[in-house]
Protein backbone atom coordinates (compact mmCIF):
# COMPACT_ATOMS: atom_id res chain seq x y z
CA UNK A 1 36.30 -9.87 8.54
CA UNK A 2 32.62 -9.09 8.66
CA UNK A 3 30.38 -10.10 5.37
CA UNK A 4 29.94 -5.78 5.38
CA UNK A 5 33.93 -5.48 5.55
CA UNK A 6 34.54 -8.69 2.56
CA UNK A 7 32.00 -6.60 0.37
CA UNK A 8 34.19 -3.52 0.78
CA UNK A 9 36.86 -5.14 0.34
CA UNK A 10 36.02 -6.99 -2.74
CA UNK A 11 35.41 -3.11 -4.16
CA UNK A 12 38.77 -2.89 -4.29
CA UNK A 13 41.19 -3.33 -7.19
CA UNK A 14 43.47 -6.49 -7.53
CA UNK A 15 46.44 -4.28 -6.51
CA UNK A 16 44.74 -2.32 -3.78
CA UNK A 17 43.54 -5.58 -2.38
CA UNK A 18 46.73 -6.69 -2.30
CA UNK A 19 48.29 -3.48 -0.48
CA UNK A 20 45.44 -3.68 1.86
CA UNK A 21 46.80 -7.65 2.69
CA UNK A 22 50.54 -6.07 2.95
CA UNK A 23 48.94 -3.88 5.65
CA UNK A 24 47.04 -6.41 7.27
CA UNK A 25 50.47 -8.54 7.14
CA UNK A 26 52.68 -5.73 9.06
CA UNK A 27 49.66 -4.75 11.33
CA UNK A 28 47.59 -8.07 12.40
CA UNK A 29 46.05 -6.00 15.25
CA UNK A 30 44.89 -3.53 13.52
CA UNK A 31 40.90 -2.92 12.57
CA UNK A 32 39.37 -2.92 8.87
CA UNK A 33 38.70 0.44 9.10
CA UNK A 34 42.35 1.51 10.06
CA UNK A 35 43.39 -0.96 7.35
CA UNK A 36 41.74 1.21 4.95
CA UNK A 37 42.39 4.41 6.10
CA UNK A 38 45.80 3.38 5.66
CA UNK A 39 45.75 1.88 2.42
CA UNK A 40 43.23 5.20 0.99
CA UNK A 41 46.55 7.69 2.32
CA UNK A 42 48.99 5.22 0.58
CA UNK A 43 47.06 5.36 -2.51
CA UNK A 44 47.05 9.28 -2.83
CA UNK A 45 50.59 9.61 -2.02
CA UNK A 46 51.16 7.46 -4.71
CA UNK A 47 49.58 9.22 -6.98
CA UNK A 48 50.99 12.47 -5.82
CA UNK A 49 54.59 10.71 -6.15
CA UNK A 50 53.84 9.60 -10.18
CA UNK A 51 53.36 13.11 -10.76
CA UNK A 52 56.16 14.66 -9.25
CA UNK A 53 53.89 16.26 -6.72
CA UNK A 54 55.21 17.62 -2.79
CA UNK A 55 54.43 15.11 0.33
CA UNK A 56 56.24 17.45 2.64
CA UNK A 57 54.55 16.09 6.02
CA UNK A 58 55.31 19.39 7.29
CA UNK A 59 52.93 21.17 5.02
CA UNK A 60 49.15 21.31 6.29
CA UNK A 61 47.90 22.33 3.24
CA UNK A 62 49.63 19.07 1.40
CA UNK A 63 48.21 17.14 4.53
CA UNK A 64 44.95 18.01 3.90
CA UNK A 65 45.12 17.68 -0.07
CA UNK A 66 46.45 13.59 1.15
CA UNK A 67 43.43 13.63 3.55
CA UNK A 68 40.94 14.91 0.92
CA UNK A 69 42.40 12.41 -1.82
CA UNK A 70 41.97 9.06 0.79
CA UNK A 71 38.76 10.62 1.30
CA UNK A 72 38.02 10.64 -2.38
CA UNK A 73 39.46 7.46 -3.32
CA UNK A 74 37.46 5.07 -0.93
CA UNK A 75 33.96 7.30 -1.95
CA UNK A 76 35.72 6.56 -5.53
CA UNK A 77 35.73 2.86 -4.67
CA UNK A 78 32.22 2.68 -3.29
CA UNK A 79 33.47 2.26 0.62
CA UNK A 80 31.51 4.51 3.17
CA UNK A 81 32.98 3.98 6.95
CA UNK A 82 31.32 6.52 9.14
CA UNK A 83 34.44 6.36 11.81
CA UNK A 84 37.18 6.82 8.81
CA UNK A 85 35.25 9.76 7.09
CA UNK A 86 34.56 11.09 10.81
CA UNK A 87 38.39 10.72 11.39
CA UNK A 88 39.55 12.35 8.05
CA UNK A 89 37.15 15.38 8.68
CA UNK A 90 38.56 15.98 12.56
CA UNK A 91 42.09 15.67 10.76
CA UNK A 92 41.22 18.28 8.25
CA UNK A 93 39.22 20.27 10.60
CA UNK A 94 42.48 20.50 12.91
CA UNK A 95 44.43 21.34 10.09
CA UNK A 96 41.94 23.99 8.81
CA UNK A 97 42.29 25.89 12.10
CA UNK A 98 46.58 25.84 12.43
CA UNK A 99 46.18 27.35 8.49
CA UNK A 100 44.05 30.17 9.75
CA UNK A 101 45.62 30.24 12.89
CA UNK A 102 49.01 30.10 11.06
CA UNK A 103 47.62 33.34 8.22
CA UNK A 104 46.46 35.26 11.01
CA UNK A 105 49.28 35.33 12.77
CA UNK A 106 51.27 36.29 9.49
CA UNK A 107 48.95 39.23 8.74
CA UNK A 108 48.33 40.87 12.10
């Protein structure tokens, strides 16, 4: 872990850090930066779960609400990766398009 990567992780709470070493247990291959990607989707599903809320995979639009809320939460925690917010953007990009894509083909 890089001195840049410690500091971000440090930002994190006690129990995010330790769902963040969870993920780094199961995946030891795996980069910081998918590390957190991973734990910042966890997080908002969890949320979304406490309140009762949908996580139908199959929905776009919940898909991008989990995108936006990762998004959120590591701005939230002070952590700015340029490839993970780059990543998360494509993804809701992509999903952007198959909703219009998806309404246009509805209403024509």
């Amino acid at each position: 872990m890089t001195t840049e990567e410690r500091e971000q992780y440090n930002k994190l709470s006690e129990l995010d850090r330790e769902e963040y070493d969870l993920i780094k247990k199961k995946h030891p291959n795996w980069s910081h930066s998918q590390i957190i990607t991973k734990l910042g989707v966890s997080v908002e599903i969890g949320k979304r779960l406490e309140k009762g809320e949908d996580v139908n995979p199959d929905d776009p639009s919940i898909l991008a609400e989990i995108l936006k809320g990762a998004k959120d939460f590591l701005i939230g925690v002070g952590i700015f990766i340029a490839d993970v917010f780059a990543a998360i953007d494509e993804g809701l990009k992509y999903i952007g398009n198959k909703l219009k894509d998806f309404w246009d083909w509805l209403w024509d």
